[in-house]
Protein backbone atom coordinates (compact mmCIF):
# COMPACT_ATOMS: atom_id res chain seq x y z
CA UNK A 1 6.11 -31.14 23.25
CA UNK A 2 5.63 -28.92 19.81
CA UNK A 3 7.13 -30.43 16.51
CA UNK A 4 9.42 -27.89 15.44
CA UNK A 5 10.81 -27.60 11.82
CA UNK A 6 14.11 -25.65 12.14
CA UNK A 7 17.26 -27.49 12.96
CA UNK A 8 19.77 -26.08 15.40
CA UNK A 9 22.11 -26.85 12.61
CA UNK A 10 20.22 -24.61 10.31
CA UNK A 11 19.40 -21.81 12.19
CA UNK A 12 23.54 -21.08 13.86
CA UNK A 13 24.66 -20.54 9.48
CA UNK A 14 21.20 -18.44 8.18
CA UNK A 15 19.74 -15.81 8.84
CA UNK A 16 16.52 -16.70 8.09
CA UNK A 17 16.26 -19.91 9.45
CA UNK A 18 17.75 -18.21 12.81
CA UNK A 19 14.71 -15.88 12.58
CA UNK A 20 12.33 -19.39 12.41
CA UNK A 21 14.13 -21.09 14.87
CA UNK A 22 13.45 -17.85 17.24
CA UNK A 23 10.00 -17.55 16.24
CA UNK A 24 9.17 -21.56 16.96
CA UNK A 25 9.99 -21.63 20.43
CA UNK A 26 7.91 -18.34 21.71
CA UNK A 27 5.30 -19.07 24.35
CA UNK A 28 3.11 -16.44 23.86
CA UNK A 29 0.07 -17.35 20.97
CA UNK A 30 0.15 -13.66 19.41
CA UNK A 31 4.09 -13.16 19.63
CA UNK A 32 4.39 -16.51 17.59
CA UNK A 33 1.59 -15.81 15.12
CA UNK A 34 3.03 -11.81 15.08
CA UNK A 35 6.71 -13.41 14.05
CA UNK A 36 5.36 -16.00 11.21
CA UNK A 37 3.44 -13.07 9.64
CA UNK A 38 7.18 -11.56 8.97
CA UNK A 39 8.51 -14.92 8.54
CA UNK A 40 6.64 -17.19 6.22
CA UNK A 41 6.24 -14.62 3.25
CA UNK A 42 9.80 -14.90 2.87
CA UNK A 43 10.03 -18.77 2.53
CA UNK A 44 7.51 -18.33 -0.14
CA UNK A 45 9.57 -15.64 -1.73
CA UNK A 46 11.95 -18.50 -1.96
CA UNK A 47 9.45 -20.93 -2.94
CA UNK A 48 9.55 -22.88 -0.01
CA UNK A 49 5.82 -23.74 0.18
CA UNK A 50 6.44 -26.69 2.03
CA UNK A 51 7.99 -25.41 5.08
CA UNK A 52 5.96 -22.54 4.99
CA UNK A 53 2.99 -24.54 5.02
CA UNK A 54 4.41 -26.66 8.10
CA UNK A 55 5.59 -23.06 9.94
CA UNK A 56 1.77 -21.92 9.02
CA UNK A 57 -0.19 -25.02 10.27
CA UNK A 58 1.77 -25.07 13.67
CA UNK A 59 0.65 -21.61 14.71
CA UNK A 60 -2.07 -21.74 17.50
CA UNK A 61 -4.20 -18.59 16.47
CA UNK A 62 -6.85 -19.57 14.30
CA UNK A 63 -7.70 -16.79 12.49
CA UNK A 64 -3.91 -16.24 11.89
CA UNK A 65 -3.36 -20.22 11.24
CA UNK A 66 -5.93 -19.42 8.29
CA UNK A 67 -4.63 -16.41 6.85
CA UNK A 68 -1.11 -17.99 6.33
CA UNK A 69 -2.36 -20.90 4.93
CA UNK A 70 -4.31 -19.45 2.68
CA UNK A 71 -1.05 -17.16 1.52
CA UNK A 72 0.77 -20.26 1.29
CA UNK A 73 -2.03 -21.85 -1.09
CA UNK A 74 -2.09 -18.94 -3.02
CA UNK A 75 1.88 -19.33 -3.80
CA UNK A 76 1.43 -22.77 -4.78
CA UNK A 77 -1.35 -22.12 -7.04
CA UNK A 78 0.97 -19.22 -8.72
CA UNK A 79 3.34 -22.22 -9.27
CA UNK A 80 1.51 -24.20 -10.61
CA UNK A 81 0.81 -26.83 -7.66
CA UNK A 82 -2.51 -26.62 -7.93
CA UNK A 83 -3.25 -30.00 -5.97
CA UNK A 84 -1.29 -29.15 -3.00
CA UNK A 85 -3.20 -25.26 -3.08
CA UNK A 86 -6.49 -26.60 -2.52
CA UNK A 87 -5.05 -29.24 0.17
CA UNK A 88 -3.66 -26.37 1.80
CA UNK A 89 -7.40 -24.51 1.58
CA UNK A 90 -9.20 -27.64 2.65
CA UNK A 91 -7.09 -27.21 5.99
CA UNK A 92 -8.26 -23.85 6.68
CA UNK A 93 -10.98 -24.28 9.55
CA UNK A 94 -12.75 -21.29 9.15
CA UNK A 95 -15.42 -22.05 6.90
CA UNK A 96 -16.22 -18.53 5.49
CA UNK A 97 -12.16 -18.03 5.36
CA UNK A 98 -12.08 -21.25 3.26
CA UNK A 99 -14.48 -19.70 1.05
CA UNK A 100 -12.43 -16.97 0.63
CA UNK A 101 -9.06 -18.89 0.09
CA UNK A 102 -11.09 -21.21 -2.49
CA UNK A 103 -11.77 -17.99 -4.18
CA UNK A 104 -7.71 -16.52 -3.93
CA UNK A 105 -6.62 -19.54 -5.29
CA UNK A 106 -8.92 -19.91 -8.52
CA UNK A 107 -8.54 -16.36 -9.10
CA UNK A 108 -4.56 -16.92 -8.81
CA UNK A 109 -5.15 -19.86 -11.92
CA UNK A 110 -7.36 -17.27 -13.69
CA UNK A 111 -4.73 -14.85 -13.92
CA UNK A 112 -1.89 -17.27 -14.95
CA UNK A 113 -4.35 -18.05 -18.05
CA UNK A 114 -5.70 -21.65 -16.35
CA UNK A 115 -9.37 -20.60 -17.40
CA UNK A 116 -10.89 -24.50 -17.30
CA UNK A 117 -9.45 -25.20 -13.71
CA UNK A 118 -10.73 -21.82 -12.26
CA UNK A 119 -14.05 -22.50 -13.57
CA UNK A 120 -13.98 -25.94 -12.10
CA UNK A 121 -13.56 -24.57 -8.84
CA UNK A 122 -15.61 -21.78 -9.44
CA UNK A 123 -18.52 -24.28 -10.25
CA UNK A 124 -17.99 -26.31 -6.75
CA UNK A 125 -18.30 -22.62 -5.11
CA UNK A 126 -21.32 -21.22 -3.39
CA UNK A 127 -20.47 -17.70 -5.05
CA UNK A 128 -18.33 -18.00 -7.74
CA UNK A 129 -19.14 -14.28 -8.83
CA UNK A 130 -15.19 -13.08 -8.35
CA UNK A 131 -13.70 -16.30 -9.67
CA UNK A 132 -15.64 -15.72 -13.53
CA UNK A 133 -14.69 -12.01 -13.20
CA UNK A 134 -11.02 -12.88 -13.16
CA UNK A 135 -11.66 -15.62 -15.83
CA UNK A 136 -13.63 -13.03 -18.53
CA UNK A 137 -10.87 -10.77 -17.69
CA UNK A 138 -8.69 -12.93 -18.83
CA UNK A 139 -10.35 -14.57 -22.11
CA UNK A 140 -10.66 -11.04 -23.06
CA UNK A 141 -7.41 -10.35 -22.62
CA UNK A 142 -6.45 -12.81 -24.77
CA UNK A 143 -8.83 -11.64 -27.73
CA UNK A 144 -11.70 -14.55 -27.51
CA UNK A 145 -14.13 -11.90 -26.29
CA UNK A 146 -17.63 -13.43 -27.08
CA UNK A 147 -16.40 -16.37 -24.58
CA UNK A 148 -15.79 -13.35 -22.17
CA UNK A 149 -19.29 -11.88 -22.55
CA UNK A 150 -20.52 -15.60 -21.65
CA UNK A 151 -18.72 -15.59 -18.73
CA UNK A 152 -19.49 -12.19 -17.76
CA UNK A 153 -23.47 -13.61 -17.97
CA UNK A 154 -23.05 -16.31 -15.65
CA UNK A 155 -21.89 -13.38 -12.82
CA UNK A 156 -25.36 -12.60 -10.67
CA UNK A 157 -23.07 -10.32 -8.14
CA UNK A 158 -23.32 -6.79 -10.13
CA UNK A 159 -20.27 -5.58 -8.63
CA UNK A 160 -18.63 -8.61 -10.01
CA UNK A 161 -19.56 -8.07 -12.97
CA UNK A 162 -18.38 -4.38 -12.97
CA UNK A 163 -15.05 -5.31 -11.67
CA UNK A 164 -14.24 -7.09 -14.47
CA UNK A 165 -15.71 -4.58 -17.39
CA UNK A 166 -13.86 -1.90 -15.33
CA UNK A 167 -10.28 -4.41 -15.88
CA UNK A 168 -11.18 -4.83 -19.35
CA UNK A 169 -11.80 -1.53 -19.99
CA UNK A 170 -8.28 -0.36 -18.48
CA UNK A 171 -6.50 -3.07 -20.54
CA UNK A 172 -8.91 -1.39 -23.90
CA UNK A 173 -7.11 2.10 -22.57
CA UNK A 174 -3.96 1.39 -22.33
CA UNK A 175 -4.05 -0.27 -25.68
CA UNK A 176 -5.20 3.04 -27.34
CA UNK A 177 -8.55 1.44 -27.80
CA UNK A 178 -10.38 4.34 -26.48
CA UNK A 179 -13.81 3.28 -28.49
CA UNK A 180 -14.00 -0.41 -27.19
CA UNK A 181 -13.07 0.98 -23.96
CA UNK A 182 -16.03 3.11 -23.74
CA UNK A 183 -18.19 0.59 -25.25
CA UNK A 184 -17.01 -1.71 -21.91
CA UNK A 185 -17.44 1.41 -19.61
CA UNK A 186 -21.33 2.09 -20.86
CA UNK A 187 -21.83 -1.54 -19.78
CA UNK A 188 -20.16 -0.84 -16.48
CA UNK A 189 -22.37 2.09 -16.10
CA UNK A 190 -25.52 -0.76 -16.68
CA UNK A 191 -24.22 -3.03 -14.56
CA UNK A 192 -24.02 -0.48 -11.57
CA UNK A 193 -27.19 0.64 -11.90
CA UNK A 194 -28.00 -3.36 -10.24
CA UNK A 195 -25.95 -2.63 -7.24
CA UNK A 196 -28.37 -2.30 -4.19
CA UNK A 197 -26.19 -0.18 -1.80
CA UNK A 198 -25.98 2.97 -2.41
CA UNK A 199 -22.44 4.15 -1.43
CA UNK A 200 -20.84 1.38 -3.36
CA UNK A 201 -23.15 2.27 -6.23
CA UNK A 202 -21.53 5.77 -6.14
CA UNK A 203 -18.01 4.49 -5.40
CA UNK A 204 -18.06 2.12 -8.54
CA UNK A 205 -19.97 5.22 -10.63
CA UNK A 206 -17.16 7.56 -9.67
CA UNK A 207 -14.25 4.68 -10.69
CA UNK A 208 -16.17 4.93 -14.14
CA UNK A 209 -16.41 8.53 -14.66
CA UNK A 210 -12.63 8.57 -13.89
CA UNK A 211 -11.53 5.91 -16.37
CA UNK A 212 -14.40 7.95 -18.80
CA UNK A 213 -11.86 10.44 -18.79
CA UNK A 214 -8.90 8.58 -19.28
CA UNK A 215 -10.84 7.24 -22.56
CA UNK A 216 -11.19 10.76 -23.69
CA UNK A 217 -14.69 10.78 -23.37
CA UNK A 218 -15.21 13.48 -21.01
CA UNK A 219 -18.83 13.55 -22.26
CA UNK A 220 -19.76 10.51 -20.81
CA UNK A 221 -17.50 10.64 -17.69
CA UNK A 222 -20.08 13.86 -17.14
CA UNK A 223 -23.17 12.04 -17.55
CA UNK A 224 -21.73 9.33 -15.09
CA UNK A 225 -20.82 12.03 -12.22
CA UNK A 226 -24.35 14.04 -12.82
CA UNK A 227 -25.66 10.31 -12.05
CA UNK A 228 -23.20 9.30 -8.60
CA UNK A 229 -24.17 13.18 -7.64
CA UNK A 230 -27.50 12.37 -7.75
CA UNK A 231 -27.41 9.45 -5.51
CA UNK A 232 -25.11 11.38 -3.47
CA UNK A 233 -27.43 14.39 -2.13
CA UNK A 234 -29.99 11.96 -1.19
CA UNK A 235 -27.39 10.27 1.53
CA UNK A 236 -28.08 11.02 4.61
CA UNK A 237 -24.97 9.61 6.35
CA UNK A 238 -21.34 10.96 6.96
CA UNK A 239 -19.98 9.54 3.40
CA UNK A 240 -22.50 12.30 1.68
CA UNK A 241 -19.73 14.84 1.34
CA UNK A 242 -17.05 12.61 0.58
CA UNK A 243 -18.87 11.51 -2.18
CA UNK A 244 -20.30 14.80 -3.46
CA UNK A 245 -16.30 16.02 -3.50
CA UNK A 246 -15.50 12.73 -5.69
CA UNK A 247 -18.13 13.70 -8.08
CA UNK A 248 -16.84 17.52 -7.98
CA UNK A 249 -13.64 16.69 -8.66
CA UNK A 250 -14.59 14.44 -11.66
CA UNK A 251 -16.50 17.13 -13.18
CA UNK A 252 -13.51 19.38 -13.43
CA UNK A 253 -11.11 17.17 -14.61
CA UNK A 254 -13.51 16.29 -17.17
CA UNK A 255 -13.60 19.87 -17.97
CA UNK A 256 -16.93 21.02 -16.68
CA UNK A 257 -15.93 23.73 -13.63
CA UNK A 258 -18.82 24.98 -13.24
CA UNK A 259 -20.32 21.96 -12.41
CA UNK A 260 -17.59 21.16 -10.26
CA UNK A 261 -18.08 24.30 -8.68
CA UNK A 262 -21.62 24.01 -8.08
CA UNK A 263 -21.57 20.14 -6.55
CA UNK A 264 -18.97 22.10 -4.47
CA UNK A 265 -21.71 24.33 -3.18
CA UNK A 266 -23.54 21.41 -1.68
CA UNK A 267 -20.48 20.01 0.61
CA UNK A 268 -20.99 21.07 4.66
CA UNK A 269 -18.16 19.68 5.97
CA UNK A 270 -15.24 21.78 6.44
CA UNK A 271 -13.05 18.88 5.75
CA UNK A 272 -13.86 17.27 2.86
CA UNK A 273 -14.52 20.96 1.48
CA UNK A 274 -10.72 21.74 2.40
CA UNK A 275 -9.93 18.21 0.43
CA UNK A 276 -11.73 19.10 -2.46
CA UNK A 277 -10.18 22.80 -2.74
CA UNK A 278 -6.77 21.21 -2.55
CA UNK A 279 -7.47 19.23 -6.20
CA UNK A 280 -8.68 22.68 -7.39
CA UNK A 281 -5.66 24.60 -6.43
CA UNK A 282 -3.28 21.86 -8.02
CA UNK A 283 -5.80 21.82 -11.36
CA UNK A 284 -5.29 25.00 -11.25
CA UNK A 285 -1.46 25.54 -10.70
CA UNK A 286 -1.03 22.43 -13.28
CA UNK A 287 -2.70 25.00 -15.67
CA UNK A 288 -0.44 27.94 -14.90
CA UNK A 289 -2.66 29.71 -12.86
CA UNK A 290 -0.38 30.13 -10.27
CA UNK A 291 -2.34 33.24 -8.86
CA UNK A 292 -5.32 31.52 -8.88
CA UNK A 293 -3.74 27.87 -7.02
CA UNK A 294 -2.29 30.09 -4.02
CA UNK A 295 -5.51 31.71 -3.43
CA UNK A 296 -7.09 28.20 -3.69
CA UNK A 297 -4.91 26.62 -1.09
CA UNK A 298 -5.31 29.96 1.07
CA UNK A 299 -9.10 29.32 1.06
CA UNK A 300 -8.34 25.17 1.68
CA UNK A 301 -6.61 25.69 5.21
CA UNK A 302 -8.64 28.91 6.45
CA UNK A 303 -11.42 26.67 6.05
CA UNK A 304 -10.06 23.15 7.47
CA UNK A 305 -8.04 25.74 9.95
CA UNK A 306 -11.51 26.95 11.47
CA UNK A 307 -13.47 23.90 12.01
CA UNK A 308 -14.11 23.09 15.50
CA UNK A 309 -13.88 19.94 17.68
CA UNK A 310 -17.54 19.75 17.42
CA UNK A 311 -17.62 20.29 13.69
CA UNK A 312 -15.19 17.48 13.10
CA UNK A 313 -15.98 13.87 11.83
CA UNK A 314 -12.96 12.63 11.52
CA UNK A 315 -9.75 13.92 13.63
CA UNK A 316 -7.15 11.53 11.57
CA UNK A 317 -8.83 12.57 8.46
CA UNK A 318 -8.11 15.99 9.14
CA UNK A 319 -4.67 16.25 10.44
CA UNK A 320 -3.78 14.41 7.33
CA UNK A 321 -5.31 16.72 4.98
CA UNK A 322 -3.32 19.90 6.75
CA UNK A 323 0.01 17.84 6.31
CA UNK A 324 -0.89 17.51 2.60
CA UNK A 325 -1.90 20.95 2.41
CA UNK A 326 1.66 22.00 4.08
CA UNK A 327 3.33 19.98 1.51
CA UNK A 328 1.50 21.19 -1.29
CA UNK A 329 2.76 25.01 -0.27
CA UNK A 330 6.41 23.53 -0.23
CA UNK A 331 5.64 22.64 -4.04
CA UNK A 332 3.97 26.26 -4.45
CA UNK A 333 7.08 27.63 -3.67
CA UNK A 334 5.86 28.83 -0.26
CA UNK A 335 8.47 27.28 2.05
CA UNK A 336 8.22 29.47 4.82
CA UNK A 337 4.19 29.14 4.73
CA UNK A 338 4.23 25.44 4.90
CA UNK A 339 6.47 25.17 7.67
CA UNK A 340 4.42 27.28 9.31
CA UNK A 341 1.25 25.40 8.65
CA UNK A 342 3.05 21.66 9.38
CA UNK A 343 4.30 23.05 12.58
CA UNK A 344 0.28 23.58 13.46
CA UNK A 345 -0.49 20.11 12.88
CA UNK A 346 -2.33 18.75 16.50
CA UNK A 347 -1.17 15.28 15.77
CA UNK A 348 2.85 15.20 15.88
CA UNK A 349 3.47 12.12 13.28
CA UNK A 350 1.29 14.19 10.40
CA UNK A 351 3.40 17.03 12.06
CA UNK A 352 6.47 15.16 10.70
CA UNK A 353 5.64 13.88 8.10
CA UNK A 354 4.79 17.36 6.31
CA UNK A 355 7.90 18.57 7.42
CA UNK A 356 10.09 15.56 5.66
CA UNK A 357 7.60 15.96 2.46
CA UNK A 358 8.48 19.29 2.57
CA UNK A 359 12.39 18.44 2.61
CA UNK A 360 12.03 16.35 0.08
CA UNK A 361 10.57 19.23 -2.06
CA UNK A 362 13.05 21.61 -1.51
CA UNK A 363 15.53 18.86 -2.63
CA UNK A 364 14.14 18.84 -5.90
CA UNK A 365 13.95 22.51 -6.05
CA UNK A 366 17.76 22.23 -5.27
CA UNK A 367 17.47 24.54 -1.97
CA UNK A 368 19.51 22.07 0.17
CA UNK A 369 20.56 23.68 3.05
CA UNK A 370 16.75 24.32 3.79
CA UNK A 371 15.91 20.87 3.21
CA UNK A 372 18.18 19.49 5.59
CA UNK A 373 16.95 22.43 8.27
CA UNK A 374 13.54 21.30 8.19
CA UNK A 375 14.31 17.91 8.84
CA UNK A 376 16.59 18.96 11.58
CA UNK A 377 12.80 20.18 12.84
CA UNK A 378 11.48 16.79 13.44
CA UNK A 379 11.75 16.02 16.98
CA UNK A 380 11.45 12.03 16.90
CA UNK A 381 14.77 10.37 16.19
CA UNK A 382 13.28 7.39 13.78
CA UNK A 383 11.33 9.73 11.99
CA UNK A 384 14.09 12.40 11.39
CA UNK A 385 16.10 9.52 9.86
CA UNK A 386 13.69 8.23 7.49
CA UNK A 387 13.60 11.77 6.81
CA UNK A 388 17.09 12.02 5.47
CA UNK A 389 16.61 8.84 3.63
CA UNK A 390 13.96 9.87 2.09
CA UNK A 391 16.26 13.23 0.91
CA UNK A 392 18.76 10.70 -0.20
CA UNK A 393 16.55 9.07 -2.16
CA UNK A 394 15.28 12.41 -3.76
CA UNK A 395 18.85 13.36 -4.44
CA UNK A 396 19.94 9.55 -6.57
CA UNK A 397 16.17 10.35 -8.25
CA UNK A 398 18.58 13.55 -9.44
CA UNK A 399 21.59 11.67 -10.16
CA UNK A 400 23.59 13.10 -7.76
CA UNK A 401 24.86 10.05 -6.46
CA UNK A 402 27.65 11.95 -3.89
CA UNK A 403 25.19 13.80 -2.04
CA UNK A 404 22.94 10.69 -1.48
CA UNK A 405 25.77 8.94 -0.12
CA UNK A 406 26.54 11.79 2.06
CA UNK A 407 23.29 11.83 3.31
CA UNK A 408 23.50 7.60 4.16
CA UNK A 409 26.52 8.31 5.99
CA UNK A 410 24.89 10.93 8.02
CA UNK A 411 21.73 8.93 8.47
CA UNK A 412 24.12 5.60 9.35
CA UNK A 413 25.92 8.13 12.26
CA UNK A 414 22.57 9.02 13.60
CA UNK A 415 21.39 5.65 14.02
CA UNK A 416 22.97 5.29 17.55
CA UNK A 417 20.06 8.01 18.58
CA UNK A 418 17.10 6.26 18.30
CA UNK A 419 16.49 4.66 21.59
CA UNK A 420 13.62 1.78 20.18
CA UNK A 421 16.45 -1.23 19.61
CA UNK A 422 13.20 -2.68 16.65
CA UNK A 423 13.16 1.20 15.33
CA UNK A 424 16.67 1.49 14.90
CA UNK A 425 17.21 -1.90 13.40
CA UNK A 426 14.76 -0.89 10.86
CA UNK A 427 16.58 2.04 9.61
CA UNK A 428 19.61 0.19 9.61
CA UNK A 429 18.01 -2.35 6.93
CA UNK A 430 16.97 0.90 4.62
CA UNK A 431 20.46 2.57 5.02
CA UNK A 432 22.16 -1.22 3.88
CA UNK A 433 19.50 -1.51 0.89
CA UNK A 434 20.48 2.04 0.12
CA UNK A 435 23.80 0.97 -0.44
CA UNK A 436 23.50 -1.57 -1.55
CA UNK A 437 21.72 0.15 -4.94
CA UNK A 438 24.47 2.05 -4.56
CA UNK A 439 26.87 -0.48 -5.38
CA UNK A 440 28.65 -0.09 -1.75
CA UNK A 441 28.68 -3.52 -0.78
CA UNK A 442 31.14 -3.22 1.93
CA UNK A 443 29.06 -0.08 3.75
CA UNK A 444 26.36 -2.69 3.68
CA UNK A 445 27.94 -5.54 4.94
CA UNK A 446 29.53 -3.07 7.92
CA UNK A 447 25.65 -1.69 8.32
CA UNK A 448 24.34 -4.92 8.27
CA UNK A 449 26.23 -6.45 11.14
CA UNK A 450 26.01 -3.65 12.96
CA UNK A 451 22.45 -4.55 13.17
CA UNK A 452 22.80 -8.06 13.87
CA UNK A 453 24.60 -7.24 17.14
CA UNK A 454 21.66 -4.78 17.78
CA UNK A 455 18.77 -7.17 17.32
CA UNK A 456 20.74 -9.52 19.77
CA UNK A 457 19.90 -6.71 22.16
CA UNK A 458 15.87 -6.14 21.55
CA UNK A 459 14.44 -8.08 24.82
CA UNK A 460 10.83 -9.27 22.99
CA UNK A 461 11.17 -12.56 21.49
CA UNK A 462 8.50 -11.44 18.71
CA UNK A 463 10.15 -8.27 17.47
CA UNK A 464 13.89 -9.94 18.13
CA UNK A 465 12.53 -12.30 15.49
CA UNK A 466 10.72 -10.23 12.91
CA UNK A 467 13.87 -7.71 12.88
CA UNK A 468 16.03 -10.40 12.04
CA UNK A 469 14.01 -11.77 9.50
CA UNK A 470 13.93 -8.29 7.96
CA UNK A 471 17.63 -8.51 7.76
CA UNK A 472 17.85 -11.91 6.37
CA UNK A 473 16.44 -10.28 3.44
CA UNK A 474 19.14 -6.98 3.11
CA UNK A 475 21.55 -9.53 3.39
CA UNK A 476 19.83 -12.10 0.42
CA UNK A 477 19.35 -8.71 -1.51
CA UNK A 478 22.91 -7.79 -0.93
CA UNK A 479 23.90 -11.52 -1.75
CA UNK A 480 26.75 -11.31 1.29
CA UNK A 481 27.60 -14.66 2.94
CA UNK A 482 27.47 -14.60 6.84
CA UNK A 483 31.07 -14.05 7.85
CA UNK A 484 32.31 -16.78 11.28
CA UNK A 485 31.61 -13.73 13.55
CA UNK A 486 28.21 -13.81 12.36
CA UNK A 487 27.46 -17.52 12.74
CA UNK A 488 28.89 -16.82 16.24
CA UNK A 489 26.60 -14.36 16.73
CA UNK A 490 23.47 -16.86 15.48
CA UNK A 491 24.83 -19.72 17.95
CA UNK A 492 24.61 -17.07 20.84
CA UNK A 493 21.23 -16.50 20.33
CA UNK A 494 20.08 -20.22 19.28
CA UNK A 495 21.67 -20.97 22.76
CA UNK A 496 19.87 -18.55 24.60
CA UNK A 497 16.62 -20.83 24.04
C-alpha cells in the first residue's frame, strides 16, 4: 500500500490539500504525475519544501519524479537550505538530469550573491561552464569586476561565456553605461566567433547586434549583422531565411535600410519574407509613414497569401504570422480588412485569436460596439470568453472600471456555455481574479463556489485535481475562508475515494 501524505482531516477544510489528497490516490502513472505538476509548485509558493519534496519523490514517472525534485531543490536553495537542495539533487536518478539540477541549484546561490558555495559546486561539476557565468554575472554586478573577468576565464563553453557578457552588458545599459556596455558587447562579439555551430553562432551574433543598438552604437550593431549575414547565406538548411530576416531587421533598426532591404533580397521563403515585411510596415508606421506601412502590410499577406502547400515549411508558422498580420491592420485602422483577413485563417484557434486581438484594439481605439461584434465572431465558447476578458482587461488598462465590470458580468453569464467542465472552470478562476483586482470580493467568493460545485462534476481524476488546485489559489489570492457548505463540498469528494 502507497504512503500517502495528506490527511483526511486536512484535505475536507483546504482547498489545496483537497487537490493533494485527490491527486495521491490516482491509479494511473501519468494522471498522478500530470496532477503534481499543478500541485507541488504551489506548496513551494508557500514554502512547503518538505511536503513538496515527499509529494515529488512518491510519483512513479521517472522523468517527472526528477523534474519535481529538482524544482523543489531549486526552492530550497532560493531559501537558503542549501544542504537539503543538494540532498534533494542527489535523489534525482537520472544522471544527466542530476547534472542539470546540480547546475539549477548553484546557479540559484549565484544569483542570491552566494558566489563561494556556487563555485564549490561548480568545481565538483563535470561542466561547470553555466554555474561561473551566473557567478561573473554576479561579481560584476556588484562592482568587483577584475574578479569577474577571472571567472569569465575559467569558462571553456563559448556560449557560456557570451551569456554572461551579454547579462553584464544589459545590466551596463540599463545603467546608462552605454561605453562599458559596448566594451562587454565587443567581447561578446570575440567570444562568438569560438562557437562551432553555426546557427547558434548567428543566433547569439544577432542577440548582440540588438543590444548594439540599445547601447546606441548602431555602428557596431551593423558590423555585427554584416557578420551573422554572412554566416547566414552560406546555410544550407531551413533556418537560412529565418536568419537572413533577423539580420534584415537589425540593419534597419540600426538605421541602415538599404541594407535591410538588400539582405531582404536574398530571403526565398514566402513566409519568413511576409514576417520580415510585417517589422517594416510597423518601422515604418512608428515613423509616420502611414502610406508607406499600409502598402507594406498589403505586400506582407499577398505574399504569405500566395504560397502554396508545397511552398510551405512550416504550416503553424504561417497561420500565426496571418493572425498577426490581421491584428496589425486592426492597429492600422483597417478594421474591416483585418476581419477579413482573420476570417481566412486555415487553422481556426489563430482564426480566433486575431479576431479577439483585434477586439482588443478597437477597445483602445474606443470603437466598442465593434469590439464586442467581433468577438461575438468567435465560434468556440472558451475562446469567445477569454475574449471578453481580455476586452475587460483592455478597458481597467483605460480606467474605465464600469465597463470592465460589465464585461465580467457578461463573461460570468456565459460561463454556463462552455460544455468542457476543466474549460469552464478555468474561466471561472480568471473572472474571480478579475474581481477580485477589482475589489469585488463577494462576486468572487459567489464565482468561486460556483466553480467548486463544477469541478465536483469533471469525471477525470487528473483534471478534477489540477482545476481545483487552480482554485485553491483564486481563493488564497482572494484571502476568503472556505464557508461550511464548502467543507461539505470537500468531504463529498474526499469520500468518493
Amino acid at each position: 500500500m502507497p504512503d500517502y501524505f495528506i490527511s483526511y482531516e486536512d484535505a475536507e477544510k483546504n482547498l489545496l490539500a483537497c487537490s493533494a489528497y485527490l491527486a495521491e490516490r490516482i491509479k494511473s502513472s501519468d494522471g498522478h504525475a500530470e496532477a503534481m505538476k499543478t500541485i507541488i509548485p504551489r506548496y513551494l509558493g508557500k514554502q512547503n519544501v518538505d511536503l513538496a519534496a515527499e509529494l515529488a519523490n512518491a510519483v512513479d514517472d521517472p522523468f517527472s519524479r526528477d523534474q519535481l525534485l529538482t524544482m523543489v531543490a531549486e526552492k530550497c536553495a532560493e531559501l537558503g537550505d542549501d544542504e537539503y537542495a543538494l540532498q534533494l539533487v542527489d535523489a534525482v536518478e537520472d544522471q544527466g538530469m542530476r547534472a542539470q539540477a546540480h547546475e539549477r541549484v548553484a546557479v540559484v546561490m549565484a544569483h542570491r550573491g552566494d558566489t563561494a558555495k556556487a563555485a564549490e559546486i561548480a568545481e565538483t561539476m563535470a561542466h561547470p561552464d553555466f554555474v561561473y557565468a551566473s557567478i561573473a554575472v554576479q561579481q560584476a554586478g556588484s562592482g568587483d569586476e577584475s574578479t569577474a573577468n577571472m571567472t569569465l576565464d575559467k569558462i571553456d563553453f563559448p556560449t557560456a561565456r557570451v551569456s554572461a557578457l551579454l547579462h553584464m552588458a544589459s545590466v551596463a545599459i540599463n545603467d546608462k553605461e552605454p561605453e562599458k556596455a559596448a566594451d562587454l558587447l565587443q567581447r561578446a562579439v570575440d567570444a562568438a566567433g569560438e562557437i562551432e555551430h553555426d546557427e547558434e553562432k548567428i543566433r547569439t551574433l544577432c542577440d548582440i547586434g540588438n543590444l548594439f543598438i540599445e547601447a546606441g552604437r548602431n555602428d557596431a550593431a551593423i558590423n555585427t549583422f554584416e557578420t551573422a549575414r554572412g554566416l547566414a547565406e552560406v546555410l544550407d538548411n531551413i533556418h537560412r531565411d529565418f536568419f537572413l530576416v533577423n539580420c534584415a531587421l537589425g540593419f534597419l533598426f540600426a538605421g541602415s535600410r538599404d541594407t535591410a532591404e538588400r539582405t531582404l533580397d536574398l530571403v526565398m521563403d514566402k513566409t519568413q519574407m511576409g514576417s520580415a515585411l510585417l517589422g517594416f510596415a510597423r518601422d515604418e508606421w512608428s515613423k509616420d509613414k502611414k502610406e508607406d506601412a499600409l502598402d507594406t502590410i498589403e505586400e506582407a499577406f499577398a505574399i504569405v497569401n500566395s504560397q502554396r502547400e508545397a511552398e510551405t515549411r512550416d504550416r503553424r508558422s504561417r497561420n500565426t504570422l496571418l493572425s498577426a498580420i490581421s491584428a496589425q491592420f486592426a492597429g492600422f485602422g483597417r478594421t474591416d480588412r483585418a476581419v477579413e483577413i482573420a476570417m481566412l485563417n486555415p487553422d481556426p484557434n489563430e482564426e480566433m485569436t486575431a479576431l479577439s486581438q483585434i477586439a482588443q484594439i478597437l477597445i483602445i481605439q474606443k470603437d466598442d460596439q465593434q469590439a464586442r461584434e467581433t468577438i461575438d465572431m468567435i465560434k468556440e465558447d472558451a475562446t469567445r470568453l477569454f475574449g471578453l476578458l481580455g476586452l475587460s482587461d483592455a478597458k481597467t488598462k483605460l480606467g474605465e472600471a464600469e465597463a470592465a465590470a460589465t464585461l465580467l458580468d457578461d463573461a460570468a453569464s456565459l460561463a454556463d456555455t462552455v460544455p468542457q467542465l476543466a474549460a469552464r472552470s478555468s474561466v471561472l478562476n480568471q473572472i474571480a481574479l478579475r474581481w477580485v483586482d477589482h475589489g469585488q470580493m463577494e462576486k468572487a467568493r459567489q464565482v468561486t463556489h460556483e466553480n467548486l460545485e463544477l469541478i465536483t462534476h469533471i469525471r477525470d481524476e487528473s483534471s478534477r485535481a489540477v482545476e481545483l488546485a487552480n482554485l485553491s489559489s483564486v481563493r488564497e489570492r482572494s484571502n476568503l475562508d472556505l464557508t461550511e457548505d464548502e467543507k461539505a463540498v470537500l468531504e463529498k469528494l474526499t469520500r468518493c475515494i
